[in-house]
PDB file of N, CA and C in Angstrom:
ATOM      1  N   UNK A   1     -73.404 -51.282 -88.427  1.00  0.00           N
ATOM      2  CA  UNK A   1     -73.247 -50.229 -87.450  1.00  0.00           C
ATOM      3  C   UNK A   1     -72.776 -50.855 -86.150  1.00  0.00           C
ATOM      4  N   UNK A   2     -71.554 -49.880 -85.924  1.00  0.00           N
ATOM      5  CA  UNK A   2     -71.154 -50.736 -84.200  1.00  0.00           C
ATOM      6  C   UNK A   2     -72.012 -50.561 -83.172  1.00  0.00           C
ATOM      7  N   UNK A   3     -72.361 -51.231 -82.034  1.00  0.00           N
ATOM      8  CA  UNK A   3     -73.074 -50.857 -81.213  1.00  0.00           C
ATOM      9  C   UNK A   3     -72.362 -50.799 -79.542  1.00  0.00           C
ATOM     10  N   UNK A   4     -72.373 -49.959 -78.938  1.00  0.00           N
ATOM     11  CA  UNK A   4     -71.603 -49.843 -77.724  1.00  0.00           C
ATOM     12  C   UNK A   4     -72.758 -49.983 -76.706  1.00  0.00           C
ATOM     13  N   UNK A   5     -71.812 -51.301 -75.543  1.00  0.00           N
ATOM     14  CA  UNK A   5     -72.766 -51.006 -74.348  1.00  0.00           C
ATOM     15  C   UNK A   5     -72.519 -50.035 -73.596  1.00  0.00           C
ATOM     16  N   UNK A   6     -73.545 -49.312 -72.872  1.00  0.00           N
ATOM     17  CA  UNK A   6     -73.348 -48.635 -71.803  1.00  0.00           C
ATOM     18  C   UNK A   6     -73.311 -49.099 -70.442  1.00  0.00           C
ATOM     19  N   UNK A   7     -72.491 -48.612 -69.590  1.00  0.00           N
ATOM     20  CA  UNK A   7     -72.049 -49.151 -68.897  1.00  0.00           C
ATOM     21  C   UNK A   7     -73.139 -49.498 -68.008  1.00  0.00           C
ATOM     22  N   UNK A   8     -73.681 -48.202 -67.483  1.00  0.00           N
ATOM     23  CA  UNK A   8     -74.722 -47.973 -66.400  1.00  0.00           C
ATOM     24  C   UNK A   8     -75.915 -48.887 -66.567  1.00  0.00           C
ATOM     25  N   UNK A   9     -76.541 -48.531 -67.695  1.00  0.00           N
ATOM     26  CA  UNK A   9     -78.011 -49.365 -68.362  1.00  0.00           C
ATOM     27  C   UNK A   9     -77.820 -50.818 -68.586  1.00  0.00           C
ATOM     28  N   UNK A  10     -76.823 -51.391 -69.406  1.00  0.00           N
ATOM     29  CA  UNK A  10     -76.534 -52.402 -69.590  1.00  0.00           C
ATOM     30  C   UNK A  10     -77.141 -52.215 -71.318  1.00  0.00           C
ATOM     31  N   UNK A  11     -77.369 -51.252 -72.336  1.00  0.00           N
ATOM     32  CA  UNK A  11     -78.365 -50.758 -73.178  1.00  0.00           C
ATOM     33  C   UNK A  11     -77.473 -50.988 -74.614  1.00  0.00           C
ATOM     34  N   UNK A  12     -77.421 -51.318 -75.400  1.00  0.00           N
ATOM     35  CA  UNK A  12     -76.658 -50.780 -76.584  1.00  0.00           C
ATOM     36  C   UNK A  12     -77.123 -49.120 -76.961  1.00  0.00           C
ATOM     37  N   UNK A  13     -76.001 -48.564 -77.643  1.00  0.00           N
ATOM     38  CA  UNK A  13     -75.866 -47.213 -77.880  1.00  0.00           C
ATOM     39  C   UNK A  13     -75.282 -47.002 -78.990  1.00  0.00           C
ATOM     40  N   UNK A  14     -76.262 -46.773 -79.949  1.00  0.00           N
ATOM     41  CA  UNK A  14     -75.911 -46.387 -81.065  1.00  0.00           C
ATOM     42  C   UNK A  14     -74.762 -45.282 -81.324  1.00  0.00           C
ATOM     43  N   UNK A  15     -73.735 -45.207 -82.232  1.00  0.00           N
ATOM     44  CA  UNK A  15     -73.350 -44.071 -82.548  1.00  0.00           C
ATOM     45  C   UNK A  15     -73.216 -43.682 -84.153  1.00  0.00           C
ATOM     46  N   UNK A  16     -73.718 -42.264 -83.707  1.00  0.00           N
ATOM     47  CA  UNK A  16     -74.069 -41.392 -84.967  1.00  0.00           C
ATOM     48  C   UNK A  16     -73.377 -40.885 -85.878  1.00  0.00           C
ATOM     49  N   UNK A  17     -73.492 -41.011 -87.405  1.00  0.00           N
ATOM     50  CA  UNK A  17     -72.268 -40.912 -88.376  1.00  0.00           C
ATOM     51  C   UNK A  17     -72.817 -38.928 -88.251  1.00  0.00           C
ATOM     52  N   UNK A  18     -72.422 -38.251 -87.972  1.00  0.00           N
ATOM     53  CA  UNK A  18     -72.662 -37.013 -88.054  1.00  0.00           C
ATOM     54  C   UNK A  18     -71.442 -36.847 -89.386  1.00  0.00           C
ATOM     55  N   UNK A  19     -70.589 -36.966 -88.981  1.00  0.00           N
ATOM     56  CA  UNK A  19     -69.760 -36.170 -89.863  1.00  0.00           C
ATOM     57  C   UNK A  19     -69.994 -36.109 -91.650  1.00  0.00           C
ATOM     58  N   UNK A  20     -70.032 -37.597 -92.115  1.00  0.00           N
ATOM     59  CA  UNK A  20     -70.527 -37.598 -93.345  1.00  0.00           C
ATOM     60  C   UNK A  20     -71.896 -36.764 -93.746  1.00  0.00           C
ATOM     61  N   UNK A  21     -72.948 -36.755 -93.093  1.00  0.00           N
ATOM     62  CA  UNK A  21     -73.976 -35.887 -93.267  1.00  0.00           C
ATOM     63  C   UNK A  21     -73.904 -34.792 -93.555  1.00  0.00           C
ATOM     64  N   UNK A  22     -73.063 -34.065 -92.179  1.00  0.00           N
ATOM     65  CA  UNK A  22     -72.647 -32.504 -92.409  1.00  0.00           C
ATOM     66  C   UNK A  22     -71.611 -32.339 -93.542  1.00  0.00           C
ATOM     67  N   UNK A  23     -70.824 -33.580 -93.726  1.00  0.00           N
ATOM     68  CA  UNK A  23     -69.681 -33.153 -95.160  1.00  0.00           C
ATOM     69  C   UNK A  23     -70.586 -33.301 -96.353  1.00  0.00           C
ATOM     70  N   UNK A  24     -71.581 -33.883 -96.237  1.00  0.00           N
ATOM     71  CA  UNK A  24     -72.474 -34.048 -97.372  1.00  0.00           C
ATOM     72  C   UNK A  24     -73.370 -32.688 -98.086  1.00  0.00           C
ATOM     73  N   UNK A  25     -73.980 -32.440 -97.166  1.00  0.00           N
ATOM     74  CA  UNK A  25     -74.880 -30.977 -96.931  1.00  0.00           C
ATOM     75  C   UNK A  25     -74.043 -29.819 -97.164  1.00  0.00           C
ATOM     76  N   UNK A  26     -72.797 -29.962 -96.678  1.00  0.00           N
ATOM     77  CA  UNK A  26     -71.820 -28.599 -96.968  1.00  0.00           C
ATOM     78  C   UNK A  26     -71.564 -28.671 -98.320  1.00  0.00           C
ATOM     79  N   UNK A  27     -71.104 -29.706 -98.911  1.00  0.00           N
ATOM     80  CA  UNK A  27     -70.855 -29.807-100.475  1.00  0.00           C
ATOM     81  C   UNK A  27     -71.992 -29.599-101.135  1.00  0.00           C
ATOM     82  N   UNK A  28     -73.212 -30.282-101.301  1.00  0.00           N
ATOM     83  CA  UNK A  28     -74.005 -29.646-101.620  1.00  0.00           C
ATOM     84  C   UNK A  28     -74.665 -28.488-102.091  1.00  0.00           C
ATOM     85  N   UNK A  29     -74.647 -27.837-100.268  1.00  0.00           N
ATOM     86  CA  UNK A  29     -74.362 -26.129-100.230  1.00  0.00           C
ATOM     87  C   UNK A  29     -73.625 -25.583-100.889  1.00  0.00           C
ATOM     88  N   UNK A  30     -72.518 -26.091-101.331  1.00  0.00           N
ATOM     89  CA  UNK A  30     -71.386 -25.179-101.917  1.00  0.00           C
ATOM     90  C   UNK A  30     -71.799 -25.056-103.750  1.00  0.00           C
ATOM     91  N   UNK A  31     -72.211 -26.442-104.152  1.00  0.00           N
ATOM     92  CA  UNK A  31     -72.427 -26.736-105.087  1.00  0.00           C
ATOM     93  C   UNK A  31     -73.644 -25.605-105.878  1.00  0.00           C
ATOM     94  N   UNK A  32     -74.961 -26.217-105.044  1.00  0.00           N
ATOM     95  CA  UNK A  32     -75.602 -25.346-105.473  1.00  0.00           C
ATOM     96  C   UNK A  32     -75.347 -23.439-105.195  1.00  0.00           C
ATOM     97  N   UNK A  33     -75.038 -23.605-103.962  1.00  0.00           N
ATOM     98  CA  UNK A  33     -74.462 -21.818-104.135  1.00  0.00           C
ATOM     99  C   UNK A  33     -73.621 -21.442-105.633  1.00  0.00           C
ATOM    100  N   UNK A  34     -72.694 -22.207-106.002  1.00  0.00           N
ATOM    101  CA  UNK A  34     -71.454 -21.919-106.933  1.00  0.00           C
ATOM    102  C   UNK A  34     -72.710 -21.770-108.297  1.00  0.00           C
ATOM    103  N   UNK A  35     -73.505 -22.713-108.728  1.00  0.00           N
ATOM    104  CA  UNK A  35     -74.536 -22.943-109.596  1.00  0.00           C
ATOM    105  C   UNK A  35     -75.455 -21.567-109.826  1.00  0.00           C
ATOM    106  N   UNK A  36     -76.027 -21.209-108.483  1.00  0.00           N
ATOM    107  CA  UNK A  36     -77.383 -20.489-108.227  1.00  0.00           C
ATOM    108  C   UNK A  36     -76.291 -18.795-108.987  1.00  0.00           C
ATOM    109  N   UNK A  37     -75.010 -18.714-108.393  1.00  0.00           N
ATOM    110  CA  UNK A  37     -74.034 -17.646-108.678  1.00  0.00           C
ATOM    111  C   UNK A  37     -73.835 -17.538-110.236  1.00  0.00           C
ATOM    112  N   UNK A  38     -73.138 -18.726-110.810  1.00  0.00           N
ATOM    113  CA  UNK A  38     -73.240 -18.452-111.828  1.00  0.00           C
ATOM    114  C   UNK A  38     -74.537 -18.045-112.756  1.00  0.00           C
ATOM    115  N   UNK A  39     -75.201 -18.778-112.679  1.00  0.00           N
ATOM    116  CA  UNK A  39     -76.861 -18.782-112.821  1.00  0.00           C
ATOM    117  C   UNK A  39     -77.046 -16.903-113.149  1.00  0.00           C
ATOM    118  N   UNK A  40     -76.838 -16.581-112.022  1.00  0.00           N
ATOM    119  CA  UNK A  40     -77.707 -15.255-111.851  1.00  0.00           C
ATOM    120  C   UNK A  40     -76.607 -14.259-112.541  1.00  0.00           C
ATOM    121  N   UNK A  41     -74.939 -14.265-112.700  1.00  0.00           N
ATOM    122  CA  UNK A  41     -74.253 -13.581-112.988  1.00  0.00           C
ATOM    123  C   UNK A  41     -74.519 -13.465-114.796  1.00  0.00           C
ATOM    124  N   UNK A  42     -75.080 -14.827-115.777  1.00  0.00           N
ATOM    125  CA  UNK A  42     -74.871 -15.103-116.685  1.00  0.00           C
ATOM    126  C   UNK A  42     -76.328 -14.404-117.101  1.00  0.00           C
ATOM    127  N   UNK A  43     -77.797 -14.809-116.011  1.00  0.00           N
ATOM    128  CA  UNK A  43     -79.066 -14.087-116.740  1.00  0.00           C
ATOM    129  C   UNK A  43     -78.797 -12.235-116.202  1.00  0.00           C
ATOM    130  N   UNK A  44     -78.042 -11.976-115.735  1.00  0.00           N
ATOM    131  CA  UNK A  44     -77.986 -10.678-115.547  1.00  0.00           C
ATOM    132  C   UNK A  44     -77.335 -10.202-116.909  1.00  0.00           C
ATOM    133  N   UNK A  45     -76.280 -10.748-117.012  1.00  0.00           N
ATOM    134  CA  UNK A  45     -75.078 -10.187-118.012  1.00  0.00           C
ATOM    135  C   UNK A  45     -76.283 -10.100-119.430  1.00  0.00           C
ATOM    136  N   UNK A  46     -76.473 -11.655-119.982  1.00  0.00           N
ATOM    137  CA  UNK A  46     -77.070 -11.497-121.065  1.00  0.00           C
ATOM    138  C   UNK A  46     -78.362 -10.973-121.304  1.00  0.00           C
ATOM    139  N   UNK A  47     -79.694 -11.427-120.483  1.00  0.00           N
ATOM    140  CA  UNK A  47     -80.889 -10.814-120.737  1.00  0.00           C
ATOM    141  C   UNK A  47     -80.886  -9.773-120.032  1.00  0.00           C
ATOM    142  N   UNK A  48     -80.464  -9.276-118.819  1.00  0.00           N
ATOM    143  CA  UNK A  48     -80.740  -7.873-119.063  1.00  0.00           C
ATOM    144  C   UNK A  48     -79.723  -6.667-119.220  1.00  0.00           C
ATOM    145  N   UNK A  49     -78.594  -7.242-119.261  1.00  0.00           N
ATOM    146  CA  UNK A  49     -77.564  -6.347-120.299  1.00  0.00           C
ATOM    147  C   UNK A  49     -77.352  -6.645-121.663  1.00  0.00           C
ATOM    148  N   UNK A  50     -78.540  -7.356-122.149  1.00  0.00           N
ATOM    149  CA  UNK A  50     -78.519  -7.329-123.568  1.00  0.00           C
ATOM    150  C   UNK A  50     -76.969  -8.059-124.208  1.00  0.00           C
ATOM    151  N   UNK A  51     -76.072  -8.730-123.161  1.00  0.00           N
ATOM    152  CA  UNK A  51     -74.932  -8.968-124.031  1.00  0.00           C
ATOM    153  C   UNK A  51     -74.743 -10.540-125.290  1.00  0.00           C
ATOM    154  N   UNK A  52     -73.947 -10.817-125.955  1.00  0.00           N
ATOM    155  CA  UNK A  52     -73.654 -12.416-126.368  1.00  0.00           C
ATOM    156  C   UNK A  52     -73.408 -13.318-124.952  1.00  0.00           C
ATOM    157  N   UNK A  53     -73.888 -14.258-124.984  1.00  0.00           N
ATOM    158  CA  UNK A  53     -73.788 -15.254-124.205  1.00  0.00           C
ATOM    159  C   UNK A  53     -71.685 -15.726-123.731  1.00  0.00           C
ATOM    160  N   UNK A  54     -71.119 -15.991-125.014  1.00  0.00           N
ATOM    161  CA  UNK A  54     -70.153 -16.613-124.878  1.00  0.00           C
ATOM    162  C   UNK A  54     -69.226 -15.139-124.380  1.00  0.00           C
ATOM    163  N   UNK A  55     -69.681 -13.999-124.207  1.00  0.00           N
ATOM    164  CA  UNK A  55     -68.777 -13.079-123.582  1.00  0.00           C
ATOM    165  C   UNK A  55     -68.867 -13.167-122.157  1.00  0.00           C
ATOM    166  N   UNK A  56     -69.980 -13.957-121.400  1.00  0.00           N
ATOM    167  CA  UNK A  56     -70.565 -14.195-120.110  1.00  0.00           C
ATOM    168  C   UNK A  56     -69.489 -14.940-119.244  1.00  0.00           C
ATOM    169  N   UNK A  57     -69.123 -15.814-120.323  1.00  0.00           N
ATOM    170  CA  UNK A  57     -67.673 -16.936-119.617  1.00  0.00           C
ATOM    171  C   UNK A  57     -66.313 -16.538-119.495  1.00  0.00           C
ATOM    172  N   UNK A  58     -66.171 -15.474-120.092  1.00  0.00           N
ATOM    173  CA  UNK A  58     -64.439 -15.181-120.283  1.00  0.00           C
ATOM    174  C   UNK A  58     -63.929 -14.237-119.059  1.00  0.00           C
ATOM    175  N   UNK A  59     -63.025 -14.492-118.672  1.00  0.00           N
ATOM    176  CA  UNK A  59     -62.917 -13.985-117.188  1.00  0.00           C
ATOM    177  C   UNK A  59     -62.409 -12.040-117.522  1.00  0.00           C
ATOM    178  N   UNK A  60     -62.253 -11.883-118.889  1.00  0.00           N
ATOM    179  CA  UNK A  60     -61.996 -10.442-119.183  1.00  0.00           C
ATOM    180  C   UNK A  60     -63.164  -9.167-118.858  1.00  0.00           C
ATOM    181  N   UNK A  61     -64.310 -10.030-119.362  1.00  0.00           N
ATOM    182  CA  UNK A  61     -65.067  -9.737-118.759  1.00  0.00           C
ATOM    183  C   UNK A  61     -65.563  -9.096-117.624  1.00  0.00           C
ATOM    184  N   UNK A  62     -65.662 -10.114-116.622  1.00  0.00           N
ATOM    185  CA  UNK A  62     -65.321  -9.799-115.270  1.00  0.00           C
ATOM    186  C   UNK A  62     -64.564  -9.115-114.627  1.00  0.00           C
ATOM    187  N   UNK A  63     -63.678  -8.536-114.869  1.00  0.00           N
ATOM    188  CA  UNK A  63     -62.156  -8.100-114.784  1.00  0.00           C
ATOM    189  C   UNK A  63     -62.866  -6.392-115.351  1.00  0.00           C
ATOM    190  N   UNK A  64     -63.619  -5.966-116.160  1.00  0.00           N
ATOM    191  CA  UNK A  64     -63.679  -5.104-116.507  1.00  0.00           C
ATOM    192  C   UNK A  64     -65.130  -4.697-115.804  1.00  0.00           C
ATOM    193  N   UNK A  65     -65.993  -5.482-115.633  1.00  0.00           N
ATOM    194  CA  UNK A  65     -67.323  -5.588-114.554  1.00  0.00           C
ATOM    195  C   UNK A  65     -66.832  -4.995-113.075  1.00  0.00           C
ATOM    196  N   UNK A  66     -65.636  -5.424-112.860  1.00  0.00           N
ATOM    197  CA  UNK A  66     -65.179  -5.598-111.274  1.00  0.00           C
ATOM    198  C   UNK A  66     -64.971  -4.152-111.431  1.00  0.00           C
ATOM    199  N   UNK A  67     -63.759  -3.720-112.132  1.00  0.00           N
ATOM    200  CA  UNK A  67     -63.506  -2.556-112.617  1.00  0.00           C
ATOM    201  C   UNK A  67     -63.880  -1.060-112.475  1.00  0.00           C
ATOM    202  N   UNK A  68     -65.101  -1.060-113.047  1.00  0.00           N
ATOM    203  CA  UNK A  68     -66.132  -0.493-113.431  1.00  0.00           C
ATOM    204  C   UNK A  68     -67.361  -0.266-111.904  1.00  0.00           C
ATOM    205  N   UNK A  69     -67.582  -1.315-111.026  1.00  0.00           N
ATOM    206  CA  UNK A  69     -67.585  -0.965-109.666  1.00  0.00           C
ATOM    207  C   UNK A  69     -66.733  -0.474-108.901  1.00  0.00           C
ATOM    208  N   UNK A  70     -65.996  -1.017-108.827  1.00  0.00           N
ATOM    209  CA  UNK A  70     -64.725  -0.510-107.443  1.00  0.00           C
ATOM    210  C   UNK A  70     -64.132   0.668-108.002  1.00  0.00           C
ATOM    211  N   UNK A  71     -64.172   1.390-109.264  1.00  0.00           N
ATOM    212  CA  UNK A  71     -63.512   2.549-109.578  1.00  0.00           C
ATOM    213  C   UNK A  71     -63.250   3.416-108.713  1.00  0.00           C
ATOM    214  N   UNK A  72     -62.180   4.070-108.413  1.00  0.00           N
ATOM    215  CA  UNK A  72     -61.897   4.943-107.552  1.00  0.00           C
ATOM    216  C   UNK A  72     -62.517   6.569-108.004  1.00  0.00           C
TER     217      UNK A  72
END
């Protein structure tokens, strides 16, 4: 870690990796959000719409889910 003097104090001054942290935590976030989404779209579909599992993945699916809300 570099260390910078300050001018005034005469002190070293750490500086802080912020950015990797917050790029860390955001991916993360994204990760588990994308996870927790699928997660809940797949126990909705199958256990309590009673459907097959492998119809859960096919984007036709969805397409006819979406459908079926937004109907005019």
């Amino acid at each position: 870690m570099e260390k910078v003097m300050d001018e005034q104090n005469e002190v070293p001054v750490r500086r802080k990796r912020k950015f990797g942290r917050k790029a860390l935590r955001f991916t993360l976030f994204l990760l588990f959000f994308i996870v927790c989404l699928a997660g809940g779209l797949v126990f909705g579909y199958v256990y309590v719409g009673k459907q097959p599992l492998e119809e859960a993945f096919q984007p036709e699916t969805w397409v006819h889910v979406f459908d079926l809300v937004f109907a005019p």
